[in-house]
Protein backbone atom coordinates (compact mmCIF):
# COMPACT_ATOMS: atom_id res chain seq x y z
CA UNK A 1 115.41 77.53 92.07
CA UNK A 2 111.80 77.70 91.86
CA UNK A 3 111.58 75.20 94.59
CA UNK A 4 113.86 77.19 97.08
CA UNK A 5 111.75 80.73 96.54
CA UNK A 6 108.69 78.42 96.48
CA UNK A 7 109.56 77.25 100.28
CA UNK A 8 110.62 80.80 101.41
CA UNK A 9 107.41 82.48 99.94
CA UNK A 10 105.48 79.73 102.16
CA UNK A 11 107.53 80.91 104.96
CA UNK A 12 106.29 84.16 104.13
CA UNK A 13 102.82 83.81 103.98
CA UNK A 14 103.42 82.56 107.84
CA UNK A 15 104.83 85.56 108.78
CA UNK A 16 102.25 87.78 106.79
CA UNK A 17 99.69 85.40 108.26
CA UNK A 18 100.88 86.02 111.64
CA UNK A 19 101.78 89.90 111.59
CA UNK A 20 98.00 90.52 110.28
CA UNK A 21 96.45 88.54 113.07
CA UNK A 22 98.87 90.45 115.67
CA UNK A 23 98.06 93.83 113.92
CA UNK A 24 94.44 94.35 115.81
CA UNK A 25 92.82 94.99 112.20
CA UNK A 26 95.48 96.70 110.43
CA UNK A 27 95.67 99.68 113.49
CA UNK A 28 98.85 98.76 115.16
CA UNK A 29 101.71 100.10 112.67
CA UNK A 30 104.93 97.71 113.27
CA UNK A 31 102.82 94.66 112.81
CA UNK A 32 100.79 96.33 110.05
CA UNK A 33 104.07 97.71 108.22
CA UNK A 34 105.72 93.91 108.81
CA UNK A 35 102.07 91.98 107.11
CA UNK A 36 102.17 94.50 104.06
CA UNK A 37 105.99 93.73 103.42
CA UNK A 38 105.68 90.09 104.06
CA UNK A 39 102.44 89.78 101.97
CA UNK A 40 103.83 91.55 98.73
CA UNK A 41 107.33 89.49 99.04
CA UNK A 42 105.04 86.15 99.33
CA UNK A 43 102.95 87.34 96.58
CA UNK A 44 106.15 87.48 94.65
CA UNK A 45 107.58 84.55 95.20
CA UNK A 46 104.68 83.11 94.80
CA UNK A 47 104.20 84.45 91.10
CA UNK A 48 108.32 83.62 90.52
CA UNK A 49 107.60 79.85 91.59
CA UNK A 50 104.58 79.63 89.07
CA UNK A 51 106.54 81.12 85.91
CA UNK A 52 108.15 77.22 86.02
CA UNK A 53 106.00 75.20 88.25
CA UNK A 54 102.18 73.95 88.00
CA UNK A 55 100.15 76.70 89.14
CA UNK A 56 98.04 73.78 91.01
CA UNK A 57 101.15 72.79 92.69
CA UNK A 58 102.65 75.98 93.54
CA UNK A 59 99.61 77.24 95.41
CA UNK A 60 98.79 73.79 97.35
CA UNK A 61 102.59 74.05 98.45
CA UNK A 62 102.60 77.79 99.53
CA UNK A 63 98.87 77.28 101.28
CA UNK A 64 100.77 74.15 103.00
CA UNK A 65 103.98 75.41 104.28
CA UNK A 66 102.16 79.18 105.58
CA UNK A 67 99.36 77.13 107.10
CA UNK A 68 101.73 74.30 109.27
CA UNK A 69 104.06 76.91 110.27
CA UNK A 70 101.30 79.81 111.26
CA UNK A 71 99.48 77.25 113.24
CA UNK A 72 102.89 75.37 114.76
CA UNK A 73 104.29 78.72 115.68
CA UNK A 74 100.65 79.91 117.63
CA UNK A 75 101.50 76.56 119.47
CA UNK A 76 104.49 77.75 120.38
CA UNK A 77 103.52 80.75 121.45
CA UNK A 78 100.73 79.71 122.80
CA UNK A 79 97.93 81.24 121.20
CA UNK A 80 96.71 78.25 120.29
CA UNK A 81 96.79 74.56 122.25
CA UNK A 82 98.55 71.99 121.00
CA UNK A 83 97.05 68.68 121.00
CA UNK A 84 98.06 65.26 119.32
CA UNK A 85 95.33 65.16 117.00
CA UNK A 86 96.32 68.36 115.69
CA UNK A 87 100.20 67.75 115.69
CA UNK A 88 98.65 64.58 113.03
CA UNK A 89 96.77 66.89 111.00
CA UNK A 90 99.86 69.11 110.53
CA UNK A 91 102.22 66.26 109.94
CA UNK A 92 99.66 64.97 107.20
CA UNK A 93 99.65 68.43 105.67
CA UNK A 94 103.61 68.78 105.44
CA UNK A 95 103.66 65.32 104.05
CA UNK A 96 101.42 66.27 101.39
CA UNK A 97 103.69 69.08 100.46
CA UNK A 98 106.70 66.76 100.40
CA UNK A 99 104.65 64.33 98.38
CA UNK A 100 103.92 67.29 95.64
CA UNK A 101 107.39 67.83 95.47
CA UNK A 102 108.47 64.28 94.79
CA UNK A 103 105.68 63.35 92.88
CA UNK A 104 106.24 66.60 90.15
């Protein structure tokens, strides 16, 4: 279980990650109101995940999944180009979270 809210707090951190760099310094409310909520229930999840797992662990795996998925989704919005050196880089990153989770 700790796993599963683990990966979803990681998930949130992306959108948290996302909403605060759409919310032009905190003044533009809907992405403001949508970083604050997605912050505090990543923050949770967060602390939920570390109540059973390494604390080490938890946090490399939460910085891992919100990092890949803020910078695959700029890709894919294009805010941000998408070469192959850093599709690599992100591929090495998710299979360092994958090795974390089989190696614990």
């Amino acid at each position: 279980m700790a796993w599963i809210v683990l990966i979803l707090s990681g998930v949130l951190e992306s959108v948290w990650a996302t909403a605060l760099g759409r919310s032009d310094g905190l003044s533009r409310w809907p992405a403001t109101i949508v970083f604050v909520v997605a912050l505090v229930a990543s923050m949770a999840g967060l602390a939920f995940a570390m109540r059973t797992l390494p604390t080490g662990t938890a946090y490399a795996v939460w910085v891992g999944i919100g990092a890949s998925l803020t910078v695959v989704f700029a890709m894919a919005t294009g805010a941000e180009s998408a070469t192959l050196l850093k599709v690599l880089f992100i591929a090495m990153i998710v299979a360092g979270v994958i090795g974390l989770k089989v190696a614990h």
